[in-house]
PDB file of N, CA and C in Angstrom:
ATOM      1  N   UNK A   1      51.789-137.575-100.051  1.00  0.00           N
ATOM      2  CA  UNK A   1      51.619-136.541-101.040  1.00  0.00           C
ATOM      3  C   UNK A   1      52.317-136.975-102.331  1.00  0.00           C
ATOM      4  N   UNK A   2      52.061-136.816-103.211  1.00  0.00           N
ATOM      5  CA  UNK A   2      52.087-136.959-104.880  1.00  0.00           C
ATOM      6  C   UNK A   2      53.045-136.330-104.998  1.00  0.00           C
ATOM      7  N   UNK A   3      54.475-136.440-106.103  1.00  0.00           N
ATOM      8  CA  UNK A   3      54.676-135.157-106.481  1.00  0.00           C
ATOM      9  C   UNK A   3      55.633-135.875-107.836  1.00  0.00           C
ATOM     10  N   UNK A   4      56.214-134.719-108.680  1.00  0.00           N
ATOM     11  CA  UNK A   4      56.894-135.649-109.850  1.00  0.00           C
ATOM     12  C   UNK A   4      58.589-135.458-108.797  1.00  0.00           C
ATOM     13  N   UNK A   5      59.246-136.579-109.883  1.00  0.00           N
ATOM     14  CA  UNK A   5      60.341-136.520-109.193  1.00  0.00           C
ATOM     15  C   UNK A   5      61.378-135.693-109.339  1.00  0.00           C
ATOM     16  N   UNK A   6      60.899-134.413-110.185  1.00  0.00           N
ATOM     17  CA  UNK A   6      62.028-133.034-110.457  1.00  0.00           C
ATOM     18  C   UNK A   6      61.567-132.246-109.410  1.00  0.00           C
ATOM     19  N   UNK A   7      60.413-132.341-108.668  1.00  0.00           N
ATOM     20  CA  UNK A   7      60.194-131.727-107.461  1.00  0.00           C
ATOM     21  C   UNK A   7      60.307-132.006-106.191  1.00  0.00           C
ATOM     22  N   UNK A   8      60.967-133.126-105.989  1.00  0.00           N
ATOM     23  CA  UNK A   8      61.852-133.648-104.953  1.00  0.00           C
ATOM     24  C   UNK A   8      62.566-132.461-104.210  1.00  0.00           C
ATOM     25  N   UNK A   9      63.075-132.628-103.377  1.00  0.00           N
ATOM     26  CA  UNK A   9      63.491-131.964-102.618  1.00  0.00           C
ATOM     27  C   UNK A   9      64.855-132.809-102.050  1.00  0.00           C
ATOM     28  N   UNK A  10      66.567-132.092-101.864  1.00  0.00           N
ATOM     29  CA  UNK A  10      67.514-133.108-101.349  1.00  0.00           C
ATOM     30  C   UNK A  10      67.313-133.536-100.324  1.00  0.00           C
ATOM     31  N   UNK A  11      67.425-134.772-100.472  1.00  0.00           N
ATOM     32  CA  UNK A  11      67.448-135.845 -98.862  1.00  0.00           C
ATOM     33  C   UNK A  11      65.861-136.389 -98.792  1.00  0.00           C
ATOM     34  N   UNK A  12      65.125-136.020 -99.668  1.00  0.00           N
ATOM     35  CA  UNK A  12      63.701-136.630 -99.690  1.00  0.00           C
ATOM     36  C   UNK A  12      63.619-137.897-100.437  1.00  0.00           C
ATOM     37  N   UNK A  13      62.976-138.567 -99.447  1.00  0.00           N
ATOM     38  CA  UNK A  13      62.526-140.334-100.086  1.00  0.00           C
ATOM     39  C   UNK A  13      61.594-140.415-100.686  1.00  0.00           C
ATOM     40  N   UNK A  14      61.028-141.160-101.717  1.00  0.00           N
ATOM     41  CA  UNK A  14      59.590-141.245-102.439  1.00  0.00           C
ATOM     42  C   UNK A  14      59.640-142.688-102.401  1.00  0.00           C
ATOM     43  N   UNK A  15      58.216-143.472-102.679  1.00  0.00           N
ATOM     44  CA  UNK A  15      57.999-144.906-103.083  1.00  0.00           C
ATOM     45  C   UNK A  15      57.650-144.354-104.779  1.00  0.00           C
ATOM     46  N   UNK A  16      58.223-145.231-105.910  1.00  0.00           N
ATOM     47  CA  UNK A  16      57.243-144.363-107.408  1.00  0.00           C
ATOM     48  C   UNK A  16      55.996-144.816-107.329  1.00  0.00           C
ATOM     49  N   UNK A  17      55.063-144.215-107.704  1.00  0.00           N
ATOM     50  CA  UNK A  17      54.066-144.707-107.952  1.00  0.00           C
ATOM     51  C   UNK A  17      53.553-145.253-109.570  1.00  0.00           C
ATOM     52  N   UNK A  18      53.804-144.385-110.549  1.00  0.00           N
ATOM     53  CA  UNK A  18      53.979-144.080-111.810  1.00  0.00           C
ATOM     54  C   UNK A  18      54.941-144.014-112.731  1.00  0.00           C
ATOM     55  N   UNK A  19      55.020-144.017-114.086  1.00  0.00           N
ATOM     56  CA  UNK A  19      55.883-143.695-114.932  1.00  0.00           C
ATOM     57  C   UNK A  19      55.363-143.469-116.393  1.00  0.00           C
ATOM     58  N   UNK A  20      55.061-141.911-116.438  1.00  0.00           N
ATOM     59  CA  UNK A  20      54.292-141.718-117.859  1.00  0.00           C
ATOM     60  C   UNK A  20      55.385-141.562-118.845  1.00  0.00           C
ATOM     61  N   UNK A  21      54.770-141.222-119.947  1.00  0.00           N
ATOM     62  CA  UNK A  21      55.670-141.105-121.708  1.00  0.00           C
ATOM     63  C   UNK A  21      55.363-141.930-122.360  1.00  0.00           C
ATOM     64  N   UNK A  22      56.047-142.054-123.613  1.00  0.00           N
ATOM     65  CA  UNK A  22      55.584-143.015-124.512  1.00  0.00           C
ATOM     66  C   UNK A  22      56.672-143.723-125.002  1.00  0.00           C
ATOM     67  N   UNK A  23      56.422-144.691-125.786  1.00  0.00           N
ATOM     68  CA  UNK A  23      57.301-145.925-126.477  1.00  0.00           C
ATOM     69  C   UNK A  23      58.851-145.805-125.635  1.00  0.00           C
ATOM     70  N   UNK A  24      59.889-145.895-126.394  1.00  0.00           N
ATOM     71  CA  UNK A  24      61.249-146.266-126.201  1.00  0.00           C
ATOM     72  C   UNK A  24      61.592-145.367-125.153  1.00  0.00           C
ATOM     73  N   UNK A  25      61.406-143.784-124.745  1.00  0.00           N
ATOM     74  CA  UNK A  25      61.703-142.545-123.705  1.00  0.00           C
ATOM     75  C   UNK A  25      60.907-143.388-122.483  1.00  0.00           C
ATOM     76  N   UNK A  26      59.936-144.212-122.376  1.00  0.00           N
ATOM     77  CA  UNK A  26      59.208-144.517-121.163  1.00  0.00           C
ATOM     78  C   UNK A  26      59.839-146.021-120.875  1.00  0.00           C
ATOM     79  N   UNK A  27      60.204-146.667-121.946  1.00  0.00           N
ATOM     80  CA  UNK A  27      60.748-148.116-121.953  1.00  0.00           C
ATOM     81  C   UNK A  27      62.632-148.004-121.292  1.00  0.00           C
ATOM     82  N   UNK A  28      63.083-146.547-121.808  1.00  0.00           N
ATOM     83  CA  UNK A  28      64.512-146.841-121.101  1.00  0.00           C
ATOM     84  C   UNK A  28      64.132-146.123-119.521  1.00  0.00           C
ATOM     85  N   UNK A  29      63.558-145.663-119.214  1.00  0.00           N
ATOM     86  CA  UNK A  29      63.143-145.384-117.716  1.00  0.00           C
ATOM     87  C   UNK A  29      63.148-146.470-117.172  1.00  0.00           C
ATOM     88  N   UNK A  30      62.278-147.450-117.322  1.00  0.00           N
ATOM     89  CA  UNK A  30      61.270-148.821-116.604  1.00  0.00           C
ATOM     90  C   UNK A  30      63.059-150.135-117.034  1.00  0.00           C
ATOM     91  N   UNK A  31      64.069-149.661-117.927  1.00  0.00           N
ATOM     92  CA  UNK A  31      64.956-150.532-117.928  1.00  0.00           C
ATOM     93  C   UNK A  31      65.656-149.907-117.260  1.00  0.00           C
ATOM     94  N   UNK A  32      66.012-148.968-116.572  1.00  0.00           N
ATOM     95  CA  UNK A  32      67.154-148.455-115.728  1.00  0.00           C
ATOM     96  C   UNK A  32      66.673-148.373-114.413  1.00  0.00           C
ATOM     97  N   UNK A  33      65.401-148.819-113.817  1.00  0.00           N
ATOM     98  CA  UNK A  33      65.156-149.507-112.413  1.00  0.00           C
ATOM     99  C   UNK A  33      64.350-148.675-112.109  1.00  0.00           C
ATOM    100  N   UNK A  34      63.412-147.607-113.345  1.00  0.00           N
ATOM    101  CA  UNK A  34      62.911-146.363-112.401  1.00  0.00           C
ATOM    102  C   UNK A  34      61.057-147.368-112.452  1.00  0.00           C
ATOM    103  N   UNK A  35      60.550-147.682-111.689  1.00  0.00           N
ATOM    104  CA  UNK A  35      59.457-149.009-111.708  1.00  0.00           C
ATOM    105  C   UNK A  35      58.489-148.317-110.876  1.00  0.00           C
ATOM    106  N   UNK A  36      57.429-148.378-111.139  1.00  0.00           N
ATOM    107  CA  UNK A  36      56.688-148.208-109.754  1.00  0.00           C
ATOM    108  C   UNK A  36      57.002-149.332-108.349  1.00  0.00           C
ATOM    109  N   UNK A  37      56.779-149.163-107.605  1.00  0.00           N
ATOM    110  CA  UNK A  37      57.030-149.918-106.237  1.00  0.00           C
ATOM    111  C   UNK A  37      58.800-149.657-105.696  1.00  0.00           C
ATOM    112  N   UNK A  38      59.426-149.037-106.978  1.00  0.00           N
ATOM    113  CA  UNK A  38      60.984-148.821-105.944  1.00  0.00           C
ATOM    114  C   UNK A  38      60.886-147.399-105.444  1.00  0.00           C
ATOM    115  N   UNK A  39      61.850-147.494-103.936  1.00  0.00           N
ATOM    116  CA  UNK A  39      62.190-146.597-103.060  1.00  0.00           C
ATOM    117  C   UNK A  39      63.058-145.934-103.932  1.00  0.00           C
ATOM    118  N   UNK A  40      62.751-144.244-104.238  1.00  0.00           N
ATOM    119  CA  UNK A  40      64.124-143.435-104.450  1.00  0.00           C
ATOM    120  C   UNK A  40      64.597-142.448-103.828  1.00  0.00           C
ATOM    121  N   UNK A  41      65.861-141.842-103.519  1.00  0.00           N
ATOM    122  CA  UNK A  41      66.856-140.804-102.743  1.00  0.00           C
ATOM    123  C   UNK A  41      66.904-139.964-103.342  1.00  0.00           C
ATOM    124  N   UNK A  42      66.321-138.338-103.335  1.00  0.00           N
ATOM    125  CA  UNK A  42      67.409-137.739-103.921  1.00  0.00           C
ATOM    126  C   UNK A  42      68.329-136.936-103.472  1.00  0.00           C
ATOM    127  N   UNK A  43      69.517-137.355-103.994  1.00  0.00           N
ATOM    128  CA  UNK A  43      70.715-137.409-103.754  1.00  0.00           C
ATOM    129  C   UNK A  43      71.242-135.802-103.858  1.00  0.00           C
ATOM    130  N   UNK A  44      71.536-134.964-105.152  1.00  0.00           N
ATOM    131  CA  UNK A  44      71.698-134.224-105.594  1.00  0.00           C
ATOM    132  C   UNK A  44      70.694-133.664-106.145  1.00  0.00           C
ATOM    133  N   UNK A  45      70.951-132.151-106.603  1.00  0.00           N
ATOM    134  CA  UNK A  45      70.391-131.764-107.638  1.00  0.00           C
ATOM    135  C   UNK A  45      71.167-130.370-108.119  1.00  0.00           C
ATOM    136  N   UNK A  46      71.268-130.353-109.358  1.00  0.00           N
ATOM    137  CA  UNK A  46      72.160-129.068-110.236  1.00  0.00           C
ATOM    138  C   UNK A  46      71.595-127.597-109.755  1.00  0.00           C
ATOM    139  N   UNK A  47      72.221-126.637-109.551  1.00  0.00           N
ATOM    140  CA  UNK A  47      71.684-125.269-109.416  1.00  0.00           C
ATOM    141  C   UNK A  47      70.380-124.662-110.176  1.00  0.00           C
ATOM    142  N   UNK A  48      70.807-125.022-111.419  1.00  0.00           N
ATOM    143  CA  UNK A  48      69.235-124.463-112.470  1.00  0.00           C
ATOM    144  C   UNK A  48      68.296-126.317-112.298  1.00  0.00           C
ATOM    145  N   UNK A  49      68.876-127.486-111.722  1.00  0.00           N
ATOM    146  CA  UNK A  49      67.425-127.956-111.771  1.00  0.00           C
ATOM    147  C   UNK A  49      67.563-129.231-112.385  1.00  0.00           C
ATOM    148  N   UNK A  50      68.770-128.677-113.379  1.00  0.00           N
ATOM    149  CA  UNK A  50      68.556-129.957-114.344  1.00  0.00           C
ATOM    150  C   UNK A  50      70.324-130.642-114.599  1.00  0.00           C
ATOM    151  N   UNK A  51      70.801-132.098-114.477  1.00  0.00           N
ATOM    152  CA  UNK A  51      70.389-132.742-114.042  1.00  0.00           C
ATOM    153  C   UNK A  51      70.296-133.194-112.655  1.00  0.00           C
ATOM    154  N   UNK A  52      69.629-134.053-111.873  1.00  0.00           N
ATOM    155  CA  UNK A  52      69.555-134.728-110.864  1.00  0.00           C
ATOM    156  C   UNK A  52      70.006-135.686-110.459  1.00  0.00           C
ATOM    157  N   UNK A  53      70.628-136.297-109.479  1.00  0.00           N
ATOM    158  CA  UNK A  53      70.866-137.330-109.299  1.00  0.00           C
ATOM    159  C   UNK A  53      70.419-138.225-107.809  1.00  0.00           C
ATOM    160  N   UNK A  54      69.729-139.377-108.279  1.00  0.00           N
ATOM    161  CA  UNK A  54      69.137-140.576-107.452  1.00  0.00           C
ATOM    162  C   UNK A  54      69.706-141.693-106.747  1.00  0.00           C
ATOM    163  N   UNK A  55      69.351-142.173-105.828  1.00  0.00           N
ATOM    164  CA  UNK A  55      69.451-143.337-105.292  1.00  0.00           C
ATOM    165  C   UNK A  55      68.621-144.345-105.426  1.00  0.00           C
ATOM    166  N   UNK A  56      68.238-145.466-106.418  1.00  0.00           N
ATOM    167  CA  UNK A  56      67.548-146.239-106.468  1.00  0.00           C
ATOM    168  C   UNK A  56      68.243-147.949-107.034  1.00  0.00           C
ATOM    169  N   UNK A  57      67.340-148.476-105.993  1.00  0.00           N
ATOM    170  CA  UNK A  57      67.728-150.079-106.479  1.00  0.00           C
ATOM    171  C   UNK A  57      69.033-150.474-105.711  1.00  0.00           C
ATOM    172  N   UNK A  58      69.718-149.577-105.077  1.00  0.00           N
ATOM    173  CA  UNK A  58      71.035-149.347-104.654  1.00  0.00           C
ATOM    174  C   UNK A  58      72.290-149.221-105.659  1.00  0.00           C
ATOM    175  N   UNK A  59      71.748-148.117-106.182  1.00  0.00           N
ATOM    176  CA  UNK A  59      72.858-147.466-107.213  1.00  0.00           C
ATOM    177  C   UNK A  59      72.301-145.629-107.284  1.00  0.00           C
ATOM    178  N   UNK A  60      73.521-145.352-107.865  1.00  0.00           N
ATOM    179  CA  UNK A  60      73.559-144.177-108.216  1.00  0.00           C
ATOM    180  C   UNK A  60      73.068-144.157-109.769  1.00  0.00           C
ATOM    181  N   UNK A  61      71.712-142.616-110.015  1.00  0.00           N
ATOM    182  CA  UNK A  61      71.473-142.477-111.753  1.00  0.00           C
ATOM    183  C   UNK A  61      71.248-141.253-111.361  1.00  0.00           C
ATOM    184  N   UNK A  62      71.593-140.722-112.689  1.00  0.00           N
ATOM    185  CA  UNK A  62      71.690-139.550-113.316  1.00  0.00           C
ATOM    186  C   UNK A  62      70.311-139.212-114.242  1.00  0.00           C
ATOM    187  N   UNK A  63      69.411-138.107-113.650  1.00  0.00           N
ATOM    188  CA  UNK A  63      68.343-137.886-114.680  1.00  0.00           C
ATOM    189  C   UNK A  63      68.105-136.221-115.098  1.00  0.00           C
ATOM    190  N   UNK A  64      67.863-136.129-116.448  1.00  0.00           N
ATOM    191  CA  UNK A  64      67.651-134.985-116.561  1.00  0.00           C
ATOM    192  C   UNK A  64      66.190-134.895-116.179  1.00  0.00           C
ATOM    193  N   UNK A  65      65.819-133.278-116.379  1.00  0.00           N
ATOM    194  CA  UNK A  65      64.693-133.046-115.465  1.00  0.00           C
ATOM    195  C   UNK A  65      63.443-133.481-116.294  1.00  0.00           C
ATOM    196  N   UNK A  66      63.647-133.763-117.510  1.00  0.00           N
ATOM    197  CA  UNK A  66      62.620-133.698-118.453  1.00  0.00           C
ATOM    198  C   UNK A  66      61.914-135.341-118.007  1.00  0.00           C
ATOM    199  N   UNK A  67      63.336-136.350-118.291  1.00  0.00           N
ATOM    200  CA  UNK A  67      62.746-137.585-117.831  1.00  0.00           C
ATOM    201  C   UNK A  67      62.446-137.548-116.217  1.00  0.00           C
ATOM    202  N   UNK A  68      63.049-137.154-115.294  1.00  0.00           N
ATOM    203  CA  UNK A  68      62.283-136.853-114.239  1.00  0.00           C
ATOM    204  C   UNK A  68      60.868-136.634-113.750  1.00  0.00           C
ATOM    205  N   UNK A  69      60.654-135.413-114.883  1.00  0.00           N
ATOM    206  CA  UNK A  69      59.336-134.859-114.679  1.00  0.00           C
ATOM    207  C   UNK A  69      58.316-135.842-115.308  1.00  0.00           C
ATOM    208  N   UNK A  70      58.251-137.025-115.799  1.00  0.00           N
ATOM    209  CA  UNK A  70      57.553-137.989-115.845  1.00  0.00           C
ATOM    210  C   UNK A  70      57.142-139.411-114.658  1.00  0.00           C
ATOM    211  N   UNK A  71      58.308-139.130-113.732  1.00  0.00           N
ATOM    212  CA  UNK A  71      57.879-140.051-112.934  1.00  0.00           C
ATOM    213  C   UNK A  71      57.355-139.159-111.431  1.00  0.00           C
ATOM    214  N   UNK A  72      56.165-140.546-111.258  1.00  0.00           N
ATOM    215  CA  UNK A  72      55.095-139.558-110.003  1.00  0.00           C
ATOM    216  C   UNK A  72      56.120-140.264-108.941  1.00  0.00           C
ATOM    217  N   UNK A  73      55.827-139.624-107.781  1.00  0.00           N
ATOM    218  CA  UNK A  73      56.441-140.457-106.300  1.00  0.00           C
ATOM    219  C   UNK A  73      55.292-139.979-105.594  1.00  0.00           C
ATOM    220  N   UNK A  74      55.255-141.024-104.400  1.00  0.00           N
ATOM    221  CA  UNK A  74      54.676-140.710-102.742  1.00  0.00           C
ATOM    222  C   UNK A  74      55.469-140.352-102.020  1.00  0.00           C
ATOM    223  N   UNK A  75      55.300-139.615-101.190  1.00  0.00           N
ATOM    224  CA  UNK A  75      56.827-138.464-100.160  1.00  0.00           C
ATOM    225  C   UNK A  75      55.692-138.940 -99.014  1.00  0.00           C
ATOM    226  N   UNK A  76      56.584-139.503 -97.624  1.00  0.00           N
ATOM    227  CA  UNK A  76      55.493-139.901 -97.026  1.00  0.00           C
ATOM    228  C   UNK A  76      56.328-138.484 -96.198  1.00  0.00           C
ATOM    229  N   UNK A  77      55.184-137.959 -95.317  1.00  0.00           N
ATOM    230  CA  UNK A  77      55.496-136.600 -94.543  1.00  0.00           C
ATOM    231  C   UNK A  77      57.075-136.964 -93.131  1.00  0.00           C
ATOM    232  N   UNK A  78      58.318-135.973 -92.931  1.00  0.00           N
ATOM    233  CA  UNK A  78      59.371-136.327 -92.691  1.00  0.00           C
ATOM    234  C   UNK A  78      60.322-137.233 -93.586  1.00  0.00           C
ATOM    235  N   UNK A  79      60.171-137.543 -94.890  1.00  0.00           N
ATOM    236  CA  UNK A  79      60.592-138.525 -95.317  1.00  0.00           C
ATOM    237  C   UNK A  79      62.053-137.928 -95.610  1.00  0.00           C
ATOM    238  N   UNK A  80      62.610-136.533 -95.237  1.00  0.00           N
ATOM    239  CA  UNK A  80      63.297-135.858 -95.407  1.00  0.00           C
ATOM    240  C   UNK A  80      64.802-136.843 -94.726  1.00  0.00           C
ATOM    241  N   UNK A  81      65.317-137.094 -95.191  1.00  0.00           N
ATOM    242  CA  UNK A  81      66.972-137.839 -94.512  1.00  0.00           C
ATOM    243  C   UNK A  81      67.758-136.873 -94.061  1.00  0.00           C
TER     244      UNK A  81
END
Protein backbone atom coordinates (compact mmCIF):
# COMPACT_ATOMS: atom_id res chain seq x y z
CA UNK A 1 0.00 0.00 0.00
CA UNK A 2 1.11 3.60 -0.98
CA UNK A 3 1.05 6.13 1.50
CA UNK A 4 3.02 9.63 2.11
CA UNK A 5 5.38 9.49 4.85
CA UNK A 6 3.39 11.96 7.40
CA UNK A 7 0.96 9.11 7.35
CA UNK A 8 3.09 6.58 8.69
CA UNK A 9 2.13 5.18 11.53
CA UNK A 10 4.93 4.51 14.83
CA UNK A 11 6.91 1.43 14.35
CA UNK A 12 5.85 1.22 10.59
CA UNK A 13 8.51 0.36 7.86
CA UNK A 14 8.16 1.72 4.25
CA UNK A 15 10.61 1.02 1.11
CA UNK A 16 10.35 5.07 -0.64
CA UNK A 17 9.16 4.83 -3.64
CA UNK A 18 9.10 8.61 -4.64
CA UNK A 19 10.12 12.05 -3.83
CA UNK A 20 8.04 15.00 -5.22
CA UNK A 21 8.71 19.07 -4.98
CA UNK A 22 10.69 21.18 -6.76
CA UNK A 23 14.30 22.61 -7.19
CA UNK A 24 16.50 23.08 -3.92
CA UNK A 25 13.19 21.82 -1.14
CA UNK A 26 13.31 18.38 -3.31
CA UNK A 27 17.27 18.49 -3.83
CA UNK A 28 17.92 18.81 0.17
CA UNK A 29 15.53 15.73 0.70
CA UNK A 30 17.41 13.37 -2.03
CA UNK A 31 20.88 14.93 -0.08
CA UNK A 32 19.88 13.87 3.37
CA UNK A 33 19.35 10.06 2.25
CA UNK A 34 15.54 10.42 1.73
CA UNK A 35 16.02 8.34 -2.13
CA UNK A 36 13.70 6.14 -3.51
CA UNK A 37 14.87 2.44 -2.87
CA UNK A 38 15.83 3.28 1.04
CA UNK A 39 14.13 1.41 3.92
CA UNK A 40 12.55 3.97 6.50
CA UNK A 41 11.41 3.63 10.48
CA UNK A 42 9.20 5.68 11.92
CA UNK A 43 10.53 6.30 14.91
CA UNK A 44 8.52 9.08 16.56
CA UNK A 45 6.04 11.39 15.89
CA UNK A 46 4.95 14.92 17.75
CA UNK A 47 1.33 15.07 19.26
CA UNK A 48 -0.15 17.65 16.60
CA UNK A 49 1.86 15.68 13.76
CA UNK A 50 4.49 17.80 13.05
CA UNK A 51 7.74 17.15 13.47
CA UNK A 52 8.61 13.46 12.89
CA UNK A 53 11.28 11.57 13.35
CA UNK A 54 12.97 8.60 11.05
CA UNK A 55 15.21 5.90 10.78
CA UNK A 56 16.92 5.83 7.54
CA UNK A 57 20.31 4.85 6.02
CA UNK A 58 21.07 4.02 9.70
CA UNK A 59 20.69 7.31 11.26
CA UNK A 60 18.35 9.28 12.98
CA UNK A 61 16.34 12.63 10.86
CA UNK A 62 14.14 14.92 11.83
CA UNK A 63 11.24 15.95 9.31
CA UNK A 64 8.66 18.36 9.40
CA UNK A 65 5.39 17.23 8.09
CA UNK A 66 5.33 19.43 5.13
CA UNK A 67 8.65 17.84 3.73
CA UNK A 68 7.31 14.56 4.77
CA UNK A 69 4.20 14.89 3.02
CA UNK A 70 6.17 14.78 -0.21
CA UNK A 71 7.71 11.56 0.07
CA UNK A 72 5.52 8.35 -1.16
CA UNK A 73 6.45 4.91 0.73
CA UNK A 74 5.32 1.12 0.24
CA UNK A 75 4.10 -0.26 3.83
CA UNK A 76 4.26 -3.87 3.05
CA UNK A 77 1.09 -5.32 5.27
CA UNK A 78 2.51 -6.19 9.23
CA UNK A 79 5.36 -4.05 8.49
CA UNK A 80 4.41 -2.69 11.91
CA UNK A 81 7.80 -3.30 14.43
Amino acid sequence: MLKKLDELQKGETGLIKRVEGEGKFRHRLLDMGVTPGAEVYLRKKAPLGDPIEVTIRGYELTLRKAEANLVFVEVSEGAAK
